[in-house]
N, C-alpha and C. Protein backbone atom coordinates (compact mmCIF):
# COMPACT_ATOMS: atom_id res chain seq x y z
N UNK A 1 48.01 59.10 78.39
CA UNK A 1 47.08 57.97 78.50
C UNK A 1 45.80 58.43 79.21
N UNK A 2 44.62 58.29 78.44
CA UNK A 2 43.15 58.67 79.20
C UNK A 2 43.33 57.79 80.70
N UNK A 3 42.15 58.42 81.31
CA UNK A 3 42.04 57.67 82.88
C UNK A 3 40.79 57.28 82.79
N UNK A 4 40.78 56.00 83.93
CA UNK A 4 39.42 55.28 83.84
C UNK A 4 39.35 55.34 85.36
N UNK A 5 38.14 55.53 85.97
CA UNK A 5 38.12 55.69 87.17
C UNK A 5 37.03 54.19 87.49
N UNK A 6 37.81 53.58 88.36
CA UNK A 6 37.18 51.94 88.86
C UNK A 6 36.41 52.61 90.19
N UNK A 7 35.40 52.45 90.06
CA UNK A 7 34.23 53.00 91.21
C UNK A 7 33.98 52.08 92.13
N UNK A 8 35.25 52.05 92.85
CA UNK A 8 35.47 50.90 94.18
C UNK A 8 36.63 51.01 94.92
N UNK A 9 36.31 50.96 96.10
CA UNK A 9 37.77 51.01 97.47
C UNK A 9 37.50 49.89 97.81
N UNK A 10 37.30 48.97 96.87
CA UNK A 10 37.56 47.27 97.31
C UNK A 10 38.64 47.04 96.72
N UNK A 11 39.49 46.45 98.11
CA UNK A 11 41.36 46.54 97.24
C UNK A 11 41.53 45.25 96.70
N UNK A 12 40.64 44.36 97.41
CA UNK A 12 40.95 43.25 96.44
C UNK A 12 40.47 43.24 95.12
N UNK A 13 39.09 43.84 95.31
CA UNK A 13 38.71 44.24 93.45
C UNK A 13 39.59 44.96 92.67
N UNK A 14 40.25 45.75 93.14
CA UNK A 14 41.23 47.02 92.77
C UNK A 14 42.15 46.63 91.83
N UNK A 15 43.16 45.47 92.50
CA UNK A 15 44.22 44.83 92.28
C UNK A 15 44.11 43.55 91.47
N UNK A 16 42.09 43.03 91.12
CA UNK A 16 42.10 42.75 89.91
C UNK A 16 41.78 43.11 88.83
N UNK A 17 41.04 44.36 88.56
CA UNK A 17 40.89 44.89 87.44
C UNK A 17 42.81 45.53 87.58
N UNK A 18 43.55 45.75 88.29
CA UNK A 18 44.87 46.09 87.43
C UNK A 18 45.56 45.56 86.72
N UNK A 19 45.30 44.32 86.96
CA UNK A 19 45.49 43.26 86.49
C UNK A 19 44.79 42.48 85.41
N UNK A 20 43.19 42.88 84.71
CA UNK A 20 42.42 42.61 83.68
C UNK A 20 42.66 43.24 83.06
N UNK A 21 42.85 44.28 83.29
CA UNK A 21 42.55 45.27 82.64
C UNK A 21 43.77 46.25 81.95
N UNK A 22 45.13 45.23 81.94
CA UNK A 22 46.47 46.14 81.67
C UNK A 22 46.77 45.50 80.20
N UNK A 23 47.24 46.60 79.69
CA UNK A 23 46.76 46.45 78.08
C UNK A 23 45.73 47.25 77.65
N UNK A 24 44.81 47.62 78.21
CA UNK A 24 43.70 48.00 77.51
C UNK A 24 43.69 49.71 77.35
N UNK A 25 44.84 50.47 77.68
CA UNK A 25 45.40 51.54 76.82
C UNK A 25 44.74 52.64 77.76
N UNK A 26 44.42 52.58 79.15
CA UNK A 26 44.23 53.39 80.20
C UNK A 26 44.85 53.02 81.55
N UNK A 27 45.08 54.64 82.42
CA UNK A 27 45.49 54.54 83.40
C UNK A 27 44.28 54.19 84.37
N UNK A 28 44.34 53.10 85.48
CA UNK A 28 42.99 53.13 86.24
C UNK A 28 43.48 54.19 87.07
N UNK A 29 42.08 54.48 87.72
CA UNK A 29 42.40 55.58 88.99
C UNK A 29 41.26 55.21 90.22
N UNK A 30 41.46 55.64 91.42
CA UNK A 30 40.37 54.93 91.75
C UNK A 30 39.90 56.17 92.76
N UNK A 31 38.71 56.21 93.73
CA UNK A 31 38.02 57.00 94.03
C UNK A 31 39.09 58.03 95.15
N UNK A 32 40.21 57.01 95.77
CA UNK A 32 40.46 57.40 96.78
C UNK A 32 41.70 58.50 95.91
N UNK A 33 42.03 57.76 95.02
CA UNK A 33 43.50 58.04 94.24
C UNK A 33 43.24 59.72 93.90
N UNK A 34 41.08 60.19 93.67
CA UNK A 34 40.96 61.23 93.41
C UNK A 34 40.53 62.73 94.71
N UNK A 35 40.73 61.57 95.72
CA UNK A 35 39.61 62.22 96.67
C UNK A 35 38.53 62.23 97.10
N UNK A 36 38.03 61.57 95.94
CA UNK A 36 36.51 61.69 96.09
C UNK A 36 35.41 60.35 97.22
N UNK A 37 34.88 60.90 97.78
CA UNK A 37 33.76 60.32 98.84
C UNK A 37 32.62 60.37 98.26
N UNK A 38 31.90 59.05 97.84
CA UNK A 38 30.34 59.24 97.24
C UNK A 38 30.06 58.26 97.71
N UNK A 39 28.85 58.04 98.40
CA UNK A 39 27.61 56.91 98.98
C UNK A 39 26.78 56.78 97.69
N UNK A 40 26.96 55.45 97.10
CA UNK A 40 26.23 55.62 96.20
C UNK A 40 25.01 54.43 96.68
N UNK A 41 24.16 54.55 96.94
CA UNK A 41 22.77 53.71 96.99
C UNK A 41 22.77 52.83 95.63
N UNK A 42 22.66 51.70 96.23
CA UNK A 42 22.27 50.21 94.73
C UNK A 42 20.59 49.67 95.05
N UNK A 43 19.73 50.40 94.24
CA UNK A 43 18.60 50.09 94.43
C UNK A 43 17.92 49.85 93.70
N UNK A 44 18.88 48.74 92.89
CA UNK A 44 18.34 48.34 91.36
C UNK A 44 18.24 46.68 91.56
N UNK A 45 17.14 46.19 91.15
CA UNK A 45 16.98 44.66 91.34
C UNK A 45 17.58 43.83 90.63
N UNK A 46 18.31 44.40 89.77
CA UNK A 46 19.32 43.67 89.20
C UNK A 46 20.63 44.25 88.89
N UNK A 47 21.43 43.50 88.49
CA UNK A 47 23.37 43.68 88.71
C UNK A 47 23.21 44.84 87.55
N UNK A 48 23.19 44.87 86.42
CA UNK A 48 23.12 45.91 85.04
C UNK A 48 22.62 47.03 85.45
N UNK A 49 21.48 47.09 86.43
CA UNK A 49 21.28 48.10 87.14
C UNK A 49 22.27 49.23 88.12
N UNK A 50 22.08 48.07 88.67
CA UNK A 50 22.93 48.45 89.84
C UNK A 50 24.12 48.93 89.56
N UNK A 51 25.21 48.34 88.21
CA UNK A 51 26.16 48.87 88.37
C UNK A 51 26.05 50.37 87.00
N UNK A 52 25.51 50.43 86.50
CA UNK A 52 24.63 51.64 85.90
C UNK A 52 24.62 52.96 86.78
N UNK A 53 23.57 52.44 87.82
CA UNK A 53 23.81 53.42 88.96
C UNK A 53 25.30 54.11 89.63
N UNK A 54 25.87 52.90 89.76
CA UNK A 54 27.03 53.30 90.60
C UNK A 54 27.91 54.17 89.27
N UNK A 55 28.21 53.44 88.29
CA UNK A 55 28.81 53.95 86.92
C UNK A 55 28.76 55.22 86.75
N UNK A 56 27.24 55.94 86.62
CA UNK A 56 27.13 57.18 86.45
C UNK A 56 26.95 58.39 87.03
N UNK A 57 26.58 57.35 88.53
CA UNK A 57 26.98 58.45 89.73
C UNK A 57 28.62 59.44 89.87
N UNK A 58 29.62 58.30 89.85
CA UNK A 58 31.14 58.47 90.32
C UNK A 58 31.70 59.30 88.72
N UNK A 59 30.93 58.61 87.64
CA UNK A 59 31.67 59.58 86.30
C UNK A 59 30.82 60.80 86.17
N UNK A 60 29.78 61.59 86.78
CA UNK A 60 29.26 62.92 86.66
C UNK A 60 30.04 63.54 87.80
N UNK A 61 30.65 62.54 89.02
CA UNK A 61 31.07 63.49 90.16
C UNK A 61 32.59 63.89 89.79
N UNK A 62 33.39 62.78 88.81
CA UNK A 62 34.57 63.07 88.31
C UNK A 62 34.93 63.45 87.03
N UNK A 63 33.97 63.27 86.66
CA UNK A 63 34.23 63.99 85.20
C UNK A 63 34.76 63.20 84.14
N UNK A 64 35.19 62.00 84.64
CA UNK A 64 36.02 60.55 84.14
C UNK A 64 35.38 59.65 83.35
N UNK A 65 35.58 59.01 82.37
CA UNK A 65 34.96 57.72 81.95
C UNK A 65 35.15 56.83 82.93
N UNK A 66 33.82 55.81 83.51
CA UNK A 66 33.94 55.26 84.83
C UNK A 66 33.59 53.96 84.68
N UNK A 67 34.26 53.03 85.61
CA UNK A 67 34.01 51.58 85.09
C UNK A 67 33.45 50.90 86.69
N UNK A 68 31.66 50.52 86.40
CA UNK A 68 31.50 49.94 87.94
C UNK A 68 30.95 48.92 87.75
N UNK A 69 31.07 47.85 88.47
CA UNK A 69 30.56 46.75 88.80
C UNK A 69 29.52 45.95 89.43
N UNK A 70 28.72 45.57 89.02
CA UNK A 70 27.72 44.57 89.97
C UNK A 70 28.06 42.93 90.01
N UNK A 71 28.28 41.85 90.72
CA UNK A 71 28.16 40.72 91.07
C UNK A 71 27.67 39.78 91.99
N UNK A 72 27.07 38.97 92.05
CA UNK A 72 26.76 38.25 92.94
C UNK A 72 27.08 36.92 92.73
N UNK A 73 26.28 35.81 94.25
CA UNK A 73 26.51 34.39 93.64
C UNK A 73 25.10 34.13 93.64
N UNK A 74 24.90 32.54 92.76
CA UNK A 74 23.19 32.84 92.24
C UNK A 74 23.56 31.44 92.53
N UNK A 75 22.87 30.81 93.82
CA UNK A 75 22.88 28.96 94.35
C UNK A 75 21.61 28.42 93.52
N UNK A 76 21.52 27.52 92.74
CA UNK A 76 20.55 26.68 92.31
C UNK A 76 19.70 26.46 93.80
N UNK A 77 19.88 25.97 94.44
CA UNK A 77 18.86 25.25 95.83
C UNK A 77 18.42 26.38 96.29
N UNK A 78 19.00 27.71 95.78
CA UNK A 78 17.91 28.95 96.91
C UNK A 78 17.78 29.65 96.31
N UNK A 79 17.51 28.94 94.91
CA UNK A 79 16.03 30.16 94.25
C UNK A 79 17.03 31.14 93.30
N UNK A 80 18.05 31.02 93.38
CA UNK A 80 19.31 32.15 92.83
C UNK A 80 19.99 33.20 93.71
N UNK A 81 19.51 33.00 94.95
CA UNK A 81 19.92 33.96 95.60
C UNK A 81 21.35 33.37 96.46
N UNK A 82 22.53 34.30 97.15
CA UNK A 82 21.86 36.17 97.29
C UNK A 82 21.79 36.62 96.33
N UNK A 83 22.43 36.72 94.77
CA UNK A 83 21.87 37.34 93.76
C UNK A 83 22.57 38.52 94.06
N UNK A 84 21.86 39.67 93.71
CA UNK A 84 22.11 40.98 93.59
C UNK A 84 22.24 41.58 95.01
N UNK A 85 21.73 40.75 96.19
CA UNK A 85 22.07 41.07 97.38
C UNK A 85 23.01 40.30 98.12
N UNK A 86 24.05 39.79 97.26
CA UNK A 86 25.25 39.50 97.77
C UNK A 86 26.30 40.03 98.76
N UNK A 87 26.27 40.93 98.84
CA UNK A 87 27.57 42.05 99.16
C UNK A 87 26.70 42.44 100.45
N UNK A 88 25.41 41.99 100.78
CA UNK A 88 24.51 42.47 102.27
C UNK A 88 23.41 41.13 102.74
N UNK A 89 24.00 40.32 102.01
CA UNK A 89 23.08 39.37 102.85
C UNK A 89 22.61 38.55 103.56
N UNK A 90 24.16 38.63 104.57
CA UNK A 90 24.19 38.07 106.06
C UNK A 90 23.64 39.62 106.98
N UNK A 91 23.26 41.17 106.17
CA UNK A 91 23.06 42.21 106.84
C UNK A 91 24.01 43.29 106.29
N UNK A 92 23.38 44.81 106.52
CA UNK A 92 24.24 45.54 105.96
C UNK A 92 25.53 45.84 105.90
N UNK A 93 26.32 45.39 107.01
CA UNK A 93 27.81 45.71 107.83
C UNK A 93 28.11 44.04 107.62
N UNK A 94 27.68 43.14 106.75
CA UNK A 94 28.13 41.58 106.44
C UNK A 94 29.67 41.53 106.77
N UNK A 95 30.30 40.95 107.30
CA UNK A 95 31.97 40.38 107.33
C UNK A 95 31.60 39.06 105.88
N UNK A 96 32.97 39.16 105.36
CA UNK A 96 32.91 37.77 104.23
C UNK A 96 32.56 36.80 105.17
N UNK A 97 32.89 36.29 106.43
CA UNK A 97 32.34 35.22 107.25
C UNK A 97 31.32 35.02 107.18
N UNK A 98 30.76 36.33 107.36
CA UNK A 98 29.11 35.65 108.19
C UNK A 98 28.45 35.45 107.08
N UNK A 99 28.65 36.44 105.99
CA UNK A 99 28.04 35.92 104.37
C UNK A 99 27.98 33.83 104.42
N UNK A 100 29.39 33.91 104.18
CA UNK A 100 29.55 32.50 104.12
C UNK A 100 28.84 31.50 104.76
N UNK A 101 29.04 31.79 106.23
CA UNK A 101 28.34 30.78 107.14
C UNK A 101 26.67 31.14 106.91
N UNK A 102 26.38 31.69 106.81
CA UNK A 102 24.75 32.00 106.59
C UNK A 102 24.52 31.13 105.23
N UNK A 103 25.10 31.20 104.12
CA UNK A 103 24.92 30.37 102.54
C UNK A 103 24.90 28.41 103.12
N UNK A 104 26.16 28.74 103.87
CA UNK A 104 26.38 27.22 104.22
C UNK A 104 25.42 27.00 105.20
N UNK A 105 24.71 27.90 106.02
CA UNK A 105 23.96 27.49 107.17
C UNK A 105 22.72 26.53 105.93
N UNK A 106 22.13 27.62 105.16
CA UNK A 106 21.09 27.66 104.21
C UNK A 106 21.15 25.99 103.30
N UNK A 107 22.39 25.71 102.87
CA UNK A 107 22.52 24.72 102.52
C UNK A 107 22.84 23.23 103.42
N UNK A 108 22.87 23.64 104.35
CA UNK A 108 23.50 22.23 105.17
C UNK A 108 22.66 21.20 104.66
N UNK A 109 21.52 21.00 104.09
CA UNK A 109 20.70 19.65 104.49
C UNK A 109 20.89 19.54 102.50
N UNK A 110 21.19 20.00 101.37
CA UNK A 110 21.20 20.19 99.88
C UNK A 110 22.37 19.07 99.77
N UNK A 111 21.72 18.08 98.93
CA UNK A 111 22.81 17.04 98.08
C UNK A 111 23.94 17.23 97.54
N UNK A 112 25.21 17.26 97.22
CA UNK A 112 25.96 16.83 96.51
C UNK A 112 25.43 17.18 95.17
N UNK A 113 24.73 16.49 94.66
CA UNK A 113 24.12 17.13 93.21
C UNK A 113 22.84 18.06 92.92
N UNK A 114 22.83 19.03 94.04
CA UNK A 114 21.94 20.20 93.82
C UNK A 114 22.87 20.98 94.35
N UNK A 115 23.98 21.01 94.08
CA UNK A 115 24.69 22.64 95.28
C UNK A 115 25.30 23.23 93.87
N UNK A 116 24.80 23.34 92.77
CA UNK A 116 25.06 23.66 91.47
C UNK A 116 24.88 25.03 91.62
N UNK A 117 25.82 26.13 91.16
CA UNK A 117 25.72 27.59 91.63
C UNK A 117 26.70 28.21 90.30
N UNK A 118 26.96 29.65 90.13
CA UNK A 118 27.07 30.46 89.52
C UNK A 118 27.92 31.95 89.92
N UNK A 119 28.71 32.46 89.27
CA UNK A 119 29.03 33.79 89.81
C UNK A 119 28.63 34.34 88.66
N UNK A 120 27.75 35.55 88.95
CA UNK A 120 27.83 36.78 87.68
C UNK A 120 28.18 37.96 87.59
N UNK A 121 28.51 38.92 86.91
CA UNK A 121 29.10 40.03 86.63
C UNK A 121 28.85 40.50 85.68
N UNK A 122 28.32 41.99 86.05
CA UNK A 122 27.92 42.78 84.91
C UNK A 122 28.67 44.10 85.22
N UNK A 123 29.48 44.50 84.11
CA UNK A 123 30.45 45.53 84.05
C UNK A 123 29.68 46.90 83.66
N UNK A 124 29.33 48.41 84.05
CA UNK A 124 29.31 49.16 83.20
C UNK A 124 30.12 50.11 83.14
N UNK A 125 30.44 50.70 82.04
CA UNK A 125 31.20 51.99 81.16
C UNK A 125 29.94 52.81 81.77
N UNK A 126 30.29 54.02 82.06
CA UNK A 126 29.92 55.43 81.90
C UNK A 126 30.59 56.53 81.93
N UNK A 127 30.05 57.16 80.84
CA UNK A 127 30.87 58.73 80.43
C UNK A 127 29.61 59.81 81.37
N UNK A 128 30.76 60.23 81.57
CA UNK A 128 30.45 62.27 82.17
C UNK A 128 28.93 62.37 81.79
N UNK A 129 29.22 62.44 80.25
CA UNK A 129 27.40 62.74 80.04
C UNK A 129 26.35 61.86 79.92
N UNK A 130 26.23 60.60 80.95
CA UNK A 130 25.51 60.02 80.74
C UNK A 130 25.52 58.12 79.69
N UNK A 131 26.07 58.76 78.89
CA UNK A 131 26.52 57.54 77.94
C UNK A 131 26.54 56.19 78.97
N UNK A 132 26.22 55.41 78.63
CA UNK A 132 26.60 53.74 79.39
C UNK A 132 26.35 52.66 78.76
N UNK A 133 27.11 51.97 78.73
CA UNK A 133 27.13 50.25 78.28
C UNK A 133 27.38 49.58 79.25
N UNK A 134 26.68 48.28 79.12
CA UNK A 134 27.20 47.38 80.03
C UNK A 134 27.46 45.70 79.23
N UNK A 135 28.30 44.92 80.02
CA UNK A 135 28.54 43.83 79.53
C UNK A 135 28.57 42.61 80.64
N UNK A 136 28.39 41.62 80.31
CA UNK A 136 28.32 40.25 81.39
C UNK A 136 29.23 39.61 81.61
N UNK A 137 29.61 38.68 82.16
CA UNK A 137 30.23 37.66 82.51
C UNK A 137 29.76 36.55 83.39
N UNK A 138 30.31 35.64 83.44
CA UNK A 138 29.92 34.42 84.12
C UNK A 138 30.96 33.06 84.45
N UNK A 139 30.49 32.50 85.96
CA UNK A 139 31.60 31.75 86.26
C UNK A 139 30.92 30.56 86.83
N UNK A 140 30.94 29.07 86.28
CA UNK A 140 29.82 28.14 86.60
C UNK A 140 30.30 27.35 87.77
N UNK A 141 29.93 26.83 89.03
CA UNK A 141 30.51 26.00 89.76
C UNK A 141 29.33 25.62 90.67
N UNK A 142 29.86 25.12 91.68
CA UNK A 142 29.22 24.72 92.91
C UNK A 142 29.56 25.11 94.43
N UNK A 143 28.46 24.65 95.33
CA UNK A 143 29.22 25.50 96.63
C UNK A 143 29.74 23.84 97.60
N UNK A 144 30.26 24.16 98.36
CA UNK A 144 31.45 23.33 99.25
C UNK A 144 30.54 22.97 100.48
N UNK A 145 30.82 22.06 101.38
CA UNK A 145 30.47 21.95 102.47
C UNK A 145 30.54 22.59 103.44
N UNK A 146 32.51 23.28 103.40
CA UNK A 146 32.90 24.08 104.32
C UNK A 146 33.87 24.91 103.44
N UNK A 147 34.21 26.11 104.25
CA UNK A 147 34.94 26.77 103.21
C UNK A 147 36.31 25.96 103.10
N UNK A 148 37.11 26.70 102.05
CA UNK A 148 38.46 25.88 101.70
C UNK A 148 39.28 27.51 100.80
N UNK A 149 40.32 27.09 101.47
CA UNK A 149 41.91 28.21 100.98
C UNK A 149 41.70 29.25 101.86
N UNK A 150 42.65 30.57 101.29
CA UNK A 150 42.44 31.99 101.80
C UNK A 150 42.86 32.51 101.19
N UNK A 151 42.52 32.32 99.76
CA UNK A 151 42.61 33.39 98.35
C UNK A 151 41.63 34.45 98.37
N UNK A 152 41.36 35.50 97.79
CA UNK A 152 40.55 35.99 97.31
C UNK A 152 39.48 36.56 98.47
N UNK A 153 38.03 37.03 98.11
CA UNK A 153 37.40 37.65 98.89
C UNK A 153 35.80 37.22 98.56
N UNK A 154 35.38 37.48 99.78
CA UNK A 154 33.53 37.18 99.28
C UNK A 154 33.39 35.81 99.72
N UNK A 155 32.63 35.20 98.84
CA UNK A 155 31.85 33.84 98.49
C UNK A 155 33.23 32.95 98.22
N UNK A 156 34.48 33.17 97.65
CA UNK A 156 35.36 32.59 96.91
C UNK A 156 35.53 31.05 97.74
N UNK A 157 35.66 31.22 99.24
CA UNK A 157 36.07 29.70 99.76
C UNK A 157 35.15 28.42 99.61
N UNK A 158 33.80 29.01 99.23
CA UNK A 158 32.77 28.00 99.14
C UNK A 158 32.40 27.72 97.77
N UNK A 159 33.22 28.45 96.95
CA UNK A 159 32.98 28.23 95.46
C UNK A 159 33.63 27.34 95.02
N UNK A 160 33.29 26.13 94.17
CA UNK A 160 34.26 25.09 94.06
C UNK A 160 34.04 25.49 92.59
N UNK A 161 34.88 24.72 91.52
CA UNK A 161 35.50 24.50 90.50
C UNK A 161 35.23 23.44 89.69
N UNK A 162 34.48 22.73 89.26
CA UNK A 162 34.81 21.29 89.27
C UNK A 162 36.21 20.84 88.20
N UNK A 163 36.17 21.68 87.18
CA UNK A 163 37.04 21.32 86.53
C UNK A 163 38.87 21.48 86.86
N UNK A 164 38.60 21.90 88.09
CA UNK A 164 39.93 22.48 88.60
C UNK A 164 40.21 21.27 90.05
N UNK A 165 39.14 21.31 90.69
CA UNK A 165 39.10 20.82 92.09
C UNK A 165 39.67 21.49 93.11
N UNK A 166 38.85 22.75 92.86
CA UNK A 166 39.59 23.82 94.19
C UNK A 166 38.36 24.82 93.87
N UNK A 167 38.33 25.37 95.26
CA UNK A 167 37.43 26.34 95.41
C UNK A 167 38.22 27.56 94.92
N UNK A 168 37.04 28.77 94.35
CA UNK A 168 37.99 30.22 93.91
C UNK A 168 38.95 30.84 94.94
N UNK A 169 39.21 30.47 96.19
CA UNK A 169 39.90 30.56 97.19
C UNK A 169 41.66 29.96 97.29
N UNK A 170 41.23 29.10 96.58
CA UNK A 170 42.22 27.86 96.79
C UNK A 170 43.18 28.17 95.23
N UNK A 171 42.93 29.35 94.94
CA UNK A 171 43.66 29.11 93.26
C UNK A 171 44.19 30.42 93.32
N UNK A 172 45.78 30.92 92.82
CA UNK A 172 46.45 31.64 92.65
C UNK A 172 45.89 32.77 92.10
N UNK A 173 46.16 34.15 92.45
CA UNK A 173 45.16 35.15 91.24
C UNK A 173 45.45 34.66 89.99
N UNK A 174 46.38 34.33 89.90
CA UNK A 174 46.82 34.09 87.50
C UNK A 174 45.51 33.33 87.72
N UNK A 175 45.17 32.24 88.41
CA UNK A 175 44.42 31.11 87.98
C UNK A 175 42.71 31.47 87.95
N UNK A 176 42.70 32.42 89.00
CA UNK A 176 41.43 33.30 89.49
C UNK A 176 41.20 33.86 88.08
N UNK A 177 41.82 35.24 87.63
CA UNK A 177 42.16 35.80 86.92
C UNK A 177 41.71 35.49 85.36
N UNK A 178 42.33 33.90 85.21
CA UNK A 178 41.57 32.78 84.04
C UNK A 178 40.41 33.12 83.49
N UNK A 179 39.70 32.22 84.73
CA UNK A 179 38.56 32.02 84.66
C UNK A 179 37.16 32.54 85.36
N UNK A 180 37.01 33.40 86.02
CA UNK A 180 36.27 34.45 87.11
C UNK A 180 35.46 35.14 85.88
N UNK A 181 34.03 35.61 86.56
CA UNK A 181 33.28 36.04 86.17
C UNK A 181 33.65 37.15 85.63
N UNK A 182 34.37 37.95 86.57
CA UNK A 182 34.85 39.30 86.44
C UNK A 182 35.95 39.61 85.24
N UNK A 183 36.80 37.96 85.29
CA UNK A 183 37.88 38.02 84.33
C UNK A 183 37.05 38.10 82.91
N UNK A 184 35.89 37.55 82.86
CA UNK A 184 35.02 37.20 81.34
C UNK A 184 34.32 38.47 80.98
N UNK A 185 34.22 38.99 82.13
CA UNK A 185 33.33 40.60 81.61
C UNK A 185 34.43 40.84 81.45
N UNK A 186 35.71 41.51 81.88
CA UNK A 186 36.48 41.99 81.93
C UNK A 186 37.19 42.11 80.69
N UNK A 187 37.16 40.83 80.11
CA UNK A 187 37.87 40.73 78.96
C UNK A 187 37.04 41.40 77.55
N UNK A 188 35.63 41.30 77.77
CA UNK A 188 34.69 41.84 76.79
C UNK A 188 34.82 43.44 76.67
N UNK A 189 35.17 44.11 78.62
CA UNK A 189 34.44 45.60 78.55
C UNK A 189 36.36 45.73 78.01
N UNK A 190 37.50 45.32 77.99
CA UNK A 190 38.42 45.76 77.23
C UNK A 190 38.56 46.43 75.89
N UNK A 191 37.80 45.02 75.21
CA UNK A 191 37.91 44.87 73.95
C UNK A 191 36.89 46.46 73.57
N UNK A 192 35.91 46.74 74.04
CA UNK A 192 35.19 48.24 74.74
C UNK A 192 36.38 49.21 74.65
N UNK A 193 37.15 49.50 75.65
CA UNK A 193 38.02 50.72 75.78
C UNK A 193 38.93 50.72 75.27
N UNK A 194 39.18 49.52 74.17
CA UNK A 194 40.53 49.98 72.87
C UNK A 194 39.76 50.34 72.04
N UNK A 195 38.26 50.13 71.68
CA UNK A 195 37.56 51.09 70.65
C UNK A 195 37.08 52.48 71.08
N UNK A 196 37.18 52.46 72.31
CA UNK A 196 36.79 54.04 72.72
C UNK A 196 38.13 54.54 72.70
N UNK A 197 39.08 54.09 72.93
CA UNK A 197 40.55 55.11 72.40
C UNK A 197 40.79 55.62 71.19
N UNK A 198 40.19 54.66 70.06
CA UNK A 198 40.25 55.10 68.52
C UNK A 198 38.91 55.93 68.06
N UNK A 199 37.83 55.89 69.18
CA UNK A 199 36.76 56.96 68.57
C UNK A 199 37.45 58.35 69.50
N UNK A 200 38.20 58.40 70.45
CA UNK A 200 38.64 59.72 70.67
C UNK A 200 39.78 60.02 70.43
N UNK A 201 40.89 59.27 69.45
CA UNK A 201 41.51 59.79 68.75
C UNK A 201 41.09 60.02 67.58
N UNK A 202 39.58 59.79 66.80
CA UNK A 202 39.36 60.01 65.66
C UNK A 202 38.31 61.30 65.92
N UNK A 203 38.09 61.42 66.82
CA UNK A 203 37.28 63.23 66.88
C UNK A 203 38.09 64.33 66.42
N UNK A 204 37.94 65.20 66.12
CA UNK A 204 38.03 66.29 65.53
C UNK A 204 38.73 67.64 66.78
C-alpha cells in the first residue's frame, strides 16, 4: 500500500483524517512516524496557499506524496476573520482558549442574527516533484455566546450548528466527521487518491 504523509503533529487532526480518509487505498504516515522536523512558514494570504506551501515543503523533504491542510473560521460581523490567521490569532503561542475568548470578546455586543460564520478548508496533494492540487470544503454555522461541550479542538465550542443544535464541540467525532469542513474536502481529495492509485498502477 503507497504512503501518504499528513503534514501535521496535530493529534487531533491526525486521528481525523484516519478516520476520512480510510478506504482511500493508502497508509497515512505522519511527520513524527518519519522523523522528520520541518518549520514550515505559512505566508500565504490565503488557505490554498498556505497549504501548497506546507504540502510541498514536507513531500520534497520526504520524498512522499503529501497531504496538507489550511483552515480557518471566517465570522460574518468581523469582516471574515481570523480567516487564514486562525491557528495565531489570539498571538503566535495562541492556547484554543485564548483564541476563543478573544472571538467571543470581539463579538460580545453582535445580535443573534449577525453571528452567522463559516469553517473552511482547503486540502492540498503534493508529489516529490512539485505536482499539487488542491480542493475545498466548507462548514456553515454560527458562533455561541459562550463556549459549549469538550469535543474536538480550535474554534469547535463556539461553533454552533443550527441544524443539529450543538456546537462542533458538543457532537461525537462520527457526527463531527459528517459534516466538518475537513470531512467535505476530505471526501473530494479521496475520491483524488483512488485515481492516483490507478494512474500508478497504470505506469509502465
Amino acid at each position: 500500500m503507497p504512503r501518504l504523509l499528513i503534514a501535521t503533529n496535530n493529534r487531533g487532526k491526525l486521528a481525523e483524517y484516519e478516520v476520512l480518509l480510510k478506504g482511500c487505498g493508502w497508509e497515512l504516515v505522519s511527520p513524527a512516524d518519519l522523523g522528520l522536523s520541518l518549520s514550515v512558514e505559512e505566508t500565504g494570504a490565503d488557505y490554498a496557499t498556505n497549504a501548497r506551501i506546507k504540502a510541498e515543503a514536507f513531500a520534497r523533504a520526504s520524498g512522499l506524496l503529501t497531504l496538507a491542510d489550511d483552515s480557518g473560521l471566517e465570522v460574518d460581523a468581523l469582516g471574515g476573520r481570523p480567516g487564514p490567521l486562525s491557528a495565531r490569532y489570539a498571538g503566535p503561542s495562541q492556547t484554543d482558549e485564548e483564541a476563543v475568548d478573544l472571538v467571543l470578546a470581539q463579538m460580545r455586543d453582535v445580535p443573534s442574527v449577525r453571528r452567522g460564520a463559516r469553517f473552511r478548508c482547503v486540502i492540498a496533494l503534493a508529489e516529490p516533484d512539485g505536482d499539487a492540487r488542491t480542493v475545498e470544503g466548507e462548514c456553515p454555522g454560527a458562533i455561541t455566546n459562550e463556549p459549549r461541550g469538550h469535543n474536538g479542538f480550535g474554534y469547535d465550542p463556539i461553533f454552533y450548528i443550527p441544524q443539529l443544535g450543538r456546537t462542533l464541540a458538543e457532537l461525537t467525532p462520527e457526527e463531527k466527521n459528517a459534516i466538518s469542513h475537513r470531512a467535505d474536502a476530505a471526501r473530494k481529495v479521496c475520491a483524488l487518491l483512488k485515481e492516483m492509485i490507478g494512474e500508478r498502477a497504470s505506469r509502465p
